[in-house]
N, C-alpha and C. Protein backbone atom coordinates (compact mmCIF):
# COMPACT_ATOMS: atom_id res chain seq x y z
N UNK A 1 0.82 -1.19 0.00
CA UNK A 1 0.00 0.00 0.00
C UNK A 1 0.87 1.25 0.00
N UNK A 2 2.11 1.17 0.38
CA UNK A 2 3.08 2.46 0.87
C UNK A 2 3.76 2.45 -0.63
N UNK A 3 3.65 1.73 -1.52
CA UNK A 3 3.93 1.93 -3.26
C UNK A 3 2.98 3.05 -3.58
N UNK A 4 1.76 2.35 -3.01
CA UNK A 4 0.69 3.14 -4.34
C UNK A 4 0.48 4.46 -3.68
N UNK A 5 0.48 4.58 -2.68
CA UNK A 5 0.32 5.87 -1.46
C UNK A 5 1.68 6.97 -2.33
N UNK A 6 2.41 6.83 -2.31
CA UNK A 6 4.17 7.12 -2.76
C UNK A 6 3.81 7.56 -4.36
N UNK A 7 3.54 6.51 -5.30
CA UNK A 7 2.79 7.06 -6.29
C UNK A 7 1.38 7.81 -6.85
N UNK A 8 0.79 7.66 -5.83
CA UNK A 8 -0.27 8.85 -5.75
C UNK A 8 0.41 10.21 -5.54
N UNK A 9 1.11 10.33 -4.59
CA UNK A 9 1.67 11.41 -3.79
C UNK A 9 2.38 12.42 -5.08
N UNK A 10 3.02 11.37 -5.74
CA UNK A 10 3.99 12.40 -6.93
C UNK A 10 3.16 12.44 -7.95
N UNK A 11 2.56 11.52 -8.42
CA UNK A 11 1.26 11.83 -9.36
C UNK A 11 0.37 13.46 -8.86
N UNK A 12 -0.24 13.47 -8.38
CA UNK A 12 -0.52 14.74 -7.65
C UNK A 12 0.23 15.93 -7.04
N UNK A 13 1.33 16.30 -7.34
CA UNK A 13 2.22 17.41 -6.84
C UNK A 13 2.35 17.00 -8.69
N UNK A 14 2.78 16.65 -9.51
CA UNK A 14 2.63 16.39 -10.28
C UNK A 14 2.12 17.65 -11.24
N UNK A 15 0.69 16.88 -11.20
CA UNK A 15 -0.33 17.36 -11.43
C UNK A 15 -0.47 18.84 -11.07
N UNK A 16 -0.44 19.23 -9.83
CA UNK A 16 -0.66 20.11 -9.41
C UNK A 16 0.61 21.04 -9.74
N UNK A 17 2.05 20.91 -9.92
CA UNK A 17 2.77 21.87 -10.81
C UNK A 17 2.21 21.74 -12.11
N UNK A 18 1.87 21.05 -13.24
CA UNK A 18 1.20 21.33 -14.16
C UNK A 18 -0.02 22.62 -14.20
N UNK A 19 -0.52 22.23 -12.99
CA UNK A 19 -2.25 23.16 -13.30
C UNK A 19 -1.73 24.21 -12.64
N UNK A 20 -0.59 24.45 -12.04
CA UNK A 20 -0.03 25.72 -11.44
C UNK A 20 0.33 26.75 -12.67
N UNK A 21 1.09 25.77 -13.43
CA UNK A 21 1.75 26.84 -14.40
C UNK A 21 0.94 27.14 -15.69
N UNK A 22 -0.45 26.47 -15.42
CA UNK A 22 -1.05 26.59 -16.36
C UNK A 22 -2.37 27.77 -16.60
N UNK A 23 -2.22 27.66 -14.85
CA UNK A 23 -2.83 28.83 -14.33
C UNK A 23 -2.03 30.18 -14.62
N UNK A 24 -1.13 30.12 -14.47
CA UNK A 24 0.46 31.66 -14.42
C UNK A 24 -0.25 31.96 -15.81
N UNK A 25 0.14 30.65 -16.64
CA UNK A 25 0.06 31.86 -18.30
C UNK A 25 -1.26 31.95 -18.55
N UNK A 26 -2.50 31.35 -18.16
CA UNK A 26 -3.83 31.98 -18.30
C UNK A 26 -4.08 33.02 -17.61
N UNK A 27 -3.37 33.24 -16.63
CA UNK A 27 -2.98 35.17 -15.78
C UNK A 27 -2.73 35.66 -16.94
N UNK A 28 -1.41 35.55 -17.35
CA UNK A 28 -0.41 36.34 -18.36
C UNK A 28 -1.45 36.96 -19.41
N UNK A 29 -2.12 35.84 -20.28
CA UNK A 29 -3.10 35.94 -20.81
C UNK A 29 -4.22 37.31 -20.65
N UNK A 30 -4.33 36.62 -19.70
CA UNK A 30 -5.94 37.70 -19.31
C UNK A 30 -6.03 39.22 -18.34
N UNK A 31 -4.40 38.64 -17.64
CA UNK A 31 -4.63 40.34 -16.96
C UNK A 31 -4.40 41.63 -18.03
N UNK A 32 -3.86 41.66 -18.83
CA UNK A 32 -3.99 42.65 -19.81
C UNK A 32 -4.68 43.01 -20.51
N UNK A 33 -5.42 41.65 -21.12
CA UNK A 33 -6.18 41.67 -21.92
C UNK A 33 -7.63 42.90 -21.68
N UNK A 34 -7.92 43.65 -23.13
CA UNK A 34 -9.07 43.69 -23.00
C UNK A 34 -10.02 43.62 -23.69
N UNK A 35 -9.84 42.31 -24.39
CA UNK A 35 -10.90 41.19 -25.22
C UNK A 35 -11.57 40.42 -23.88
N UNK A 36 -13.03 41.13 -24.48
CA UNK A 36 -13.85 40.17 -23.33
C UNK A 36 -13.56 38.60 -23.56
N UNK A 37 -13.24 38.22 -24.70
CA UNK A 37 -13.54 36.84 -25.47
C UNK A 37 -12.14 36.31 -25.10
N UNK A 38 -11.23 37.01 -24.80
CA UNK A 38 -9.92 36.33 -24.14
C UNK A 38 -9.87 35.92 -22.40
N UNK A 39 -10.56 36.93 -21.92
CA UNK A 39 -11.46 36.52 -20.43
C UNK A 39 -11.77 35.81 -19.79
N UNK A 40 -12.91 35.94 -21.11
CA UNK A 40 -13.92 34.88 -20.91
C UNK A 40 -13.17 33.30 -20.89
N UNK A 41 -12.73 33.01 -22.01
CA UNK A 41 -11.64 31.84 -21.96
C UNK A 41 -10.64 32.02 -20.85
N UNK A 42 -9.96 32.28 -20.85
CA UNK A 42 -9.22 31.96 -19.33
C UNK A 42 -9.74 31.99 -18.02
N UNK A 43 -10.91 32.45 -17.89
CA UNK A 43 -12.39 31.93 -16.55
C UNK A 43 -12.56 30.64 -17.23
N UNK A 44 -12.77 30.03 -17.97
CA UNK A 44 -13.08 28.66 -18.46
C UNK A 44 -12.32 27.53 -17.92
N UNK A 45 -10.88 28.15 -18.82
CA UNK A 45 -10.18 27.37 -18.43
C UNK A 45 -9.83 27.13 -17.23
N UNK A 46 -9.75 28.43 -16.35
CA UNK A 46 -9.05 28.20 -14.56
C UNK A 46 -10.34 27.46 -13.52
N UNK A 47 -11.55 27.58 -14.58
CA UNK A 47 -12.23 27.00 -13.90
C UNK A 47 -12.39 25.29 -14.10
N UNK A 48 -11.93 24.85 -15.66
CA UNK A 48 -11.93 23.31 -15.43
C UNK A 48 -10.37 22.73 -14.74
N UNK A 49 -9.39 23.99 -14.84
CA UNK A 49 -8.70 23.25 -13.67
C UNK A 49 -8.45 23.64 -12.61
N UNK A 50 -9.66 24.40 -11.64
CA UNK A 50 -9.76 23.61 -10.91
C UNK A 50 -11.10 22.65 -10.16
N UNK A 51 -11.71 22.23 -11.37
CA UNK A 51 -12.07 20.73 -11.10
C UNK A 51 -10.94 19.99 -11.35
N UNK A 52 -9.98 20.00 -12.61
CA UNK A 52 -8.97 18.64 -12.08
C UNK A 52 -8.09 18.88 -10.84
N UNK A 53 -7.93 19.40 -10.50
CA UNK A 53 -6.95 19.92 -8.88
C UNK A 53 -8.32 19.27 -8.03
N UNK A 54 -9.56 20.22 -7.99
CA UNK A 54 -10.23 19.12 -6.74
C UNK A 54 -10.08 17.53 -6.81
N UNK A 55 -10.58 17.01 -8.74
CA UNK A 55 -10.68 15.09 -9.17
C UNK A 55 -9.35 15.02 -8.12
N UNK A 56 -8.17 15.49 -8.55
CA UNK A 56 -6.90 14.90 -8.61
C UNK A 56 -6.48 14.49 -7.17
N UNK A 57 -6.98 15.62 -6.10
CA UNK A 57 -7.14 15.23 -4.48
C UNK A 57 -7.84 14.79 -4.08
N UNK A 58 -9.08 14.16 -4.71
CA UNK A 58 -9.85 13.25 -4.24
C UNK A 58 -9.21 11.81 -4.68
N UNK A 59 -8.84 11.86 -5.97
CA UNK A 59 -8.14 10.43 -6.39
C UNK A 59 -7.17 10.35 -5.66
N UNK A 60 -6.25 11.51 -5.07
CA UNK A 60 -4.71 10.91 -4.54
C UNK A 60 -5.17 10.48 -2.89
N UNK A 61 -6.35 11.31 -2.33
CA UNK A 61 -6.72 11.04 -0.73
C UNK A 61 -7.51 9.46 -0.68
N UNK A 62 -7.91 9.21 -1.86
CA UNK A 62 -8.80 7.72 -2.07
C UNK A 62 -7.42 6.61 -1.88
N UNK A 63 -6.75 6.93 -2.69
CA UNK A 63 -5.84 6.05 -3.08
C UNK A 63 -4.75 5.70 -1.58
N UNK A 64 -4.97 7.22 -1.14
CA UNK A 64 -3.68 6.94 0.25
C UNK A 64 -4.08 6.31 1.27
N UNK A 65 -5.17 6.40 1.85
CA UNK A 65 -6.39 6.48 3.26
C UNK A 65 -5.24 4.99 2.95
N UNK A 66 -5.46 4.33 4.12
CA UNK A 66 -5.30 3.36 4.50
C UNK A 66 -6.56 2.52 5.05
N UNK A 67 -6.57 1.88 4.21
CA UNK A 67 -8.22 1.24 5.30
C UNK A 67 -8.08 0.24 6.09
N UNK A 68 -9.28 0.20 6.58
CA UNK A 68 -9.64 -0.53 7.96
C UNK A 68 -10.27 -2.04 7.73
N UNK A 69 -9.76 -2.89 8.46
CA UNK A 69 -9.89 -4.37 8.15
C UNK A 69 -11.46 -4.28 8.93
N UNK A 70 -12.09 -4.88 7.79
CA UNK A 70 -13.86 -5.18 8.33
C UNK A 70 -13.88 -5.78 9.35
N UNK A 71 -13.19 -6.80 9.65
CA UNK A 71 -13.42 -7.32 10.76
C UNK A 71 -13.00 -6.82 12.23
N UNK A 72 -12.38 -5.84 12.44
CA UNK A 72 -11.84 -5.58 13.31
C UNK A 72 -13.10 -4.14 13.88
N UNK A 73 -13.11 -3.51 13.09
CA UNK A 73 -13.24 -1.82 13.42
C UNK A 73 -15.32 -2.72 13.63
N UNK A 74 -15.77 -2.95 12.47
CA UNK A 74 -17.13 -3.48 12.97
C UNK A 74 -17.86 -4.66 13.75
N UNK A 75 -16.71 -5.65 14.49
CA UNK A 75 -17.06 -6.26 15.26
C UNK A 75 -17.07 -6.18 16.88
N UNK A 76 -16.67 -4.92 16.78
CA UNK A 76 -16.02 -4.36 18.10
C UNK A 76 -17.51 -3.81 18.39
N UNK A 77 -17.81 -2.84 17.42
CA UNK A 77 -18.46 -1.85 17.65
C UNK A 77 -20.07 -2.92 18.24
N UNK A 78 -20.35 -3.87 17.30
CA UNK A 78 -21.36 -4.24 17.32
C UNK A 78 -21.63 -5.55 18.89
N UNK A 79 -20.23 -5.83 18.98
CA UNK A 79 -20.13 -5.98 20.55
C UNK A 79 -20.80 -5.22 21.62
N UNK A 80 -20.51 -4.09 21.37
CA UNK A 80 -21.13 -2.86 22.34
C UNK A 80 -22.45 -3.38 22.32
N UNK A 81 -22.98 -2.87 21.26
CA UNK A 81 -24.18 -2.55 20.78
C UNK A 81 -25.08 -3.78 21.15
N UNK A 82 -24.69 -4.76 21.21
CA UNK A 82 -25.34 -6.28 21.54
C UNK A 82 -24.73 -6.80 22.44
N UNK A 83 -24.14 -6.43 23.51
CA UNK A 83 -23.34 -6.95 24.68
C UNK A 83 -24.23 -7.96 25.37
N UNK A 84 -25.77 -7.39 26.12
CA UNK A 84 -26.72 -7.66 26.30
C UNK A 84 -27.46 -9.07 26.24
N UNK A 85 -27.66 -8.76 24.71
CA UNK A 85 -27.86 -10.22 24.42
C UNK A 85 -27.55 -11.64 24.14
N UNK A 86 -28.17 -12.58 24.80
CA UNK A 86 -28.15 -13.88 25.19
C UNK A 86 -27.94 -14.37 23.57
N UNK A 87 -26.81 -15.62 23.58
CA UNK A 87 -26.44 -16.25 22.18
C UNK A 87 -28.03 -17.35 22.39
N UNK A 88 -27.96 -17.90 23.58
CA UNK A 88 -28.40 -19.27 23.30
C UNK A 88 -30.32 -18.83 23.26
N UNK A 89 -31.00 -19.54 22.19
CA UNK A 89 -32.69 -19.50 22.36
C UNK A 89 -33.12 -18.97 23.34
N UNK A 90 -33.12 -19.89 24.27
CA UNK A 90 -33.98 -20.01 25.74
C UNK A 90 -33.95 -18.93 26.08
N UNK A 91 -32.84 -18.76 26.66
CA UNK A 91 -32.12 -17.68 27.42
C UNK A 91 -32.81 -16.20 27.04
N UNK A 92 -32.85 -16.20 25.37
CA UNK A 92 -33.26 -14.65 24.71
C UNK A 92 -34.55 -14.95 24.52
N UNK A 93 -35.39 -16.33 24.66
CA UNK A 93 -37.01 -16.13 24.66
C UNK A 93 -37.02 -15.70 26.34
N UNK A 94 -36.72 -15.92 27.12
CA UNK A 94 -36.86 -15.72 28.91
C UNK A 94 -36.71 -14.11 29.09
N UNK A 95 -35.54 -13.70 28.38
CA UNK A 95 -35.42 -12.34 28.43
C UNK A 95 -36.30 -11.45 27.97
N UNK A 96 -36.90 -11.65 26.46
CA UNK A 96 -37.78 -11.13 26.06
C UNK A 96 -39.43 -11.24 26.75
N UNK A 97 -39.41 -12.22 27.09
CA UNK A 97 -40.70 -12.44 27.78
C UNK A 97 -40.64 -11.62 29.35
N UNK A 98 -39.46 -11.61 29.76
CA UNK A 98 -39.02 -10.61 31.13
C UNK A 98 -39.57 -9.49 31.01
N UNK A 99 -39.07 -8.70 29.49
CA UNK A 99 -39.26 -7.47 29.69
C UNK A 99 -40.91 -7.20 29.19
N UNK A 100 -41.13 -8.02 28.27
CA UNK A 100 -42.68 -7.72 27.56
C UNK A 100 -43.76 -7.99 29.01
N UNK A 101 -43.36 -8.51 30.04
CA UNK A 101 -44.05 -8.46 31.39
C UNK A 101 -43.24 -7.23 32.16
N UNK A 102 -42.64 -7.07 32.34
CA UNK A 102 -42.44 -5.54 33.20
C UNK A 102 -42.91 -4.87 31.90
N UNK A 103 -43.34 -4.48 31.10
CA UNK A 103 -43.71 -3.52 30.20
C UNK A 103 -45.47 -3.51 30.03
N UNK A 104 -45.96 -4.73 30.27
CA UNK A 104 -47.35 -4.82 30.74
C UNK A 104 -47.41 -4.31 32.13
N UNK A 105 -46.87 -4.73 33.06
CA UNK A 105 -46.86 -4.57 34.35
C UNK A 105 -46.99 -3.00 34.60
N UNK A 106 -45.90 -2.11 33.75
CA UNK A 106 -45.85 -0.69 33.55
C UNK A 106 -46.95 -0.23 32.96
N UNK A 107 -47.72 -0.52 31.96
CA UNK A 107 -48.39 -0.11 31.57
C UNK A 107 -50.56 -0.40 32.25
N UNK A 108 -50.11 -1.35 33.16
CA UNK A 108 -51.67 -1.68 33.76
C UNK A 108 -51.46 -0.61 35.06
N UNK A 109 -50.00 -0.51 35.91
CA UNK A 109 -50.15 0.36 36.47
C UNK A 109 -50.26 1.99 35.91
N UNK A 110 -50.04 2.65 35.11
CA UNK A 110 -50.30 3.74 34.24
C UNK A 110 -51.57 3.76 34.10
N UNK A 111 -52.27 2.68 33.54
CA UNK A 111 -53.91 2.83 33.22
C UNK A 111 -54.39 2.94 34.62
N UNK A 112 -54.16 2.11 35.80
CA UNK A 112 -54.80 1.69 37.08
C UNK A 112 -55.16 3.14 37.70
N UNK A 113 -53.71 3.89 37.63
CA UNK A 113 -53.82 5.46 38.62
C UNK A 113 -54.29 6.45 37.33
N UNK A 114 -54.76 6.27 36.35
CA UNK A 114 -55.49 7.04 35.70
C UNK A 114 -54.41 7.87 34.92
N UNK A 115 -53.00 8.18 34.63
CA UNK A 115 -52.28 8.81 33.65
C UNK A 115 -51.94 8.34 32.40
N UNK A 116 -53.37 8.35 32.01
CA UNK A 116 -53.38 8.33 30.13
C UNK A 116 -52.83 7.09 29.63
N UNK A 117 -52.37 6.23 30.39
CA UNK A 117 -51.68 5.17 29.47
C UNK A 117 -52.34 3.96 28.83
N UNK A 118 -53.72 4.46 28.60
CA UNK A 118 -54.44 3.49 28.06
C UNK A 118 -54.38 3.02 26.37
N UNK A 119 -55.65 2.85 25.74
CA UNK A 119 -54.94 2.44 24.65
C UNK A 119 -55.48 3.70 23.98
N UNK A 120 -54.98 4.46 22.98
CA UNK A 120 -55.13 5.66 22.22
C UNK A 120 -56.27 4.91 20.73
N UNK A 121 -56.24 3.55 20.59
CA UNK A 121 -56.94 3.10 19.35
C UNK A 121 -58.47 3.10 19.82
N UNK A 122 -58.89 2.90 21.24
CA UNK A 122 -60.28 2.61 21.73
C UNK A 122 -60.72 3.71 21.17
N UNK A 123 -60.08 5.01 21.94
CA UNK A 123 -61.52 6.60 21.62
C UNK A 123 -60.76 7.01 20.42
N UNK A 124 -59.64 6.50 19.54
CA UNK A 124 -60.20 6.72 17.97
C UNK A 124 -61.13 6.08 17.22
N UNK A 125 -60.76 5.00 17.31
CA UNK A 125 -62.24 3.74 17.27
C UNK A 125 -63.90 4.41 17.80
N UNK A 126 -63.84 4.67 18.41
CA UNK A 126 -65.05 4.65 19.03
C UNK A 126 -65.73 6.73 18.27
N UNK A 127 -64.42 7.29 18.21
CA UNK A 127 -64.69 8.59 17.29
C UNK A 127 -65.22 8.33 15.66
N UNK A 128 -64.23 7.39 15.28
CA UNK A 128 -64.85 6.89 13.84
C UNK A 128 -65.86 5.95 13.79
N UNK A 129 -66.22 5.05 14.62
CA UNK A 129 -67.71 4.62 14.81
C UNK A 129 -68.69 5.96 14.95
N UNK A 130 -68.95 7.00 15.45
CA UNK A 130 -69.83 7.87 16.12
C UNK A 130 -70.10 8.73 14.56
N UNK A 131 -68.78 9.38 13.91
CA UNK A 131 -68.52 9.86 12.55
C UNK A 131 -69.27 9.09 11.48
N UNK A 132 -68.61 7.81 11.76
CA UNK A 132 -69.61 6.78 10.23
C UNK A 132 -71.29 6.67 10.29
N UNK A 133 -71.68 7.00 11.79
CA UNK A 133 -72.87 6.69 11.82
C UNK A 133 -73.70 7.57 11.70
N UNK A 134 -72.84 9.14 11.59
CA UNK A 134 -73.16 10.54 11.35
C UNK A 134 -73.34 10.34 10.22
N UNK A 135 -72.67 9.95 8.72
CA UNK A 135 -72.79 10.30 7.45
C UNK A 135 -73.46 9.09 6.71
N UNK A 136 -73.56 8.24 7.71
CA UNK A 136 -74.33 7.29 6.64
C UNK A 136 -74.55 5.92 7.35
């Protein structure tokens, strides 16, 4: 990788003394000038290079990056993220069934002391029954 990194590197300084000096004499060109039509062309030109000066540092920063072995950088992460959970069946049906009962449990006490936690589909239900029987 420290080849192609090395030949990117001079490829692009490269490059970039090329579009340097290519820029100088499209100056030379145009600061005197006062043909709009000579101008106008050398805005053209300084402007397609520099799109190749941006291509050319995007190709040489693509080419250098060093990347990251898949297995390392995203198995870590997803460790975190799933620490939690149980490999074996049982274990992750017991868990899930744990929490889907403390989550009923939470939610009958919410309805029991009266703070709204009932079901929101009954009095829409029961609004669009009252509506349908209004219009027809």
């Amino acid at each position: 990788m420290a080849e192609k990194s090395d030949e990117a590197q001079r490829w692009g300084e490269r490059l970039q003394g090329d579009l340097m000096a290519s820029m100088d004499a499209e100056w030379d060109r145009a600061k005197d000038s006062d043909d709009v039509a000579v101008v106008a062309l050398a805005d053209k030109r300084a402007r397609m290079m520099g799109t190749f000066a941006r291509s050319a540092k995007a190709v040489v920063a693509m080419i250098s990056e060093p990347k990251q072995a898949a297995a390392t950088g995203g198995e870590e992460d997803e460790a975190d993220m799933h620490g939690e959970i149980p490999d074996d069946p049982e274990e992750l049906r017991a868990a899930v069934e744990s929490k889907v009962a403390k989550l009923a449990e939470l939610l009958e006490r919410k309805r029991s002391e009266g703070q709204g936690g009932g079901d929101r589909g009954d009095g829409l239900r029961s609004e669009a029954e009252v509506s349908q029987r209004r219009s027809g």
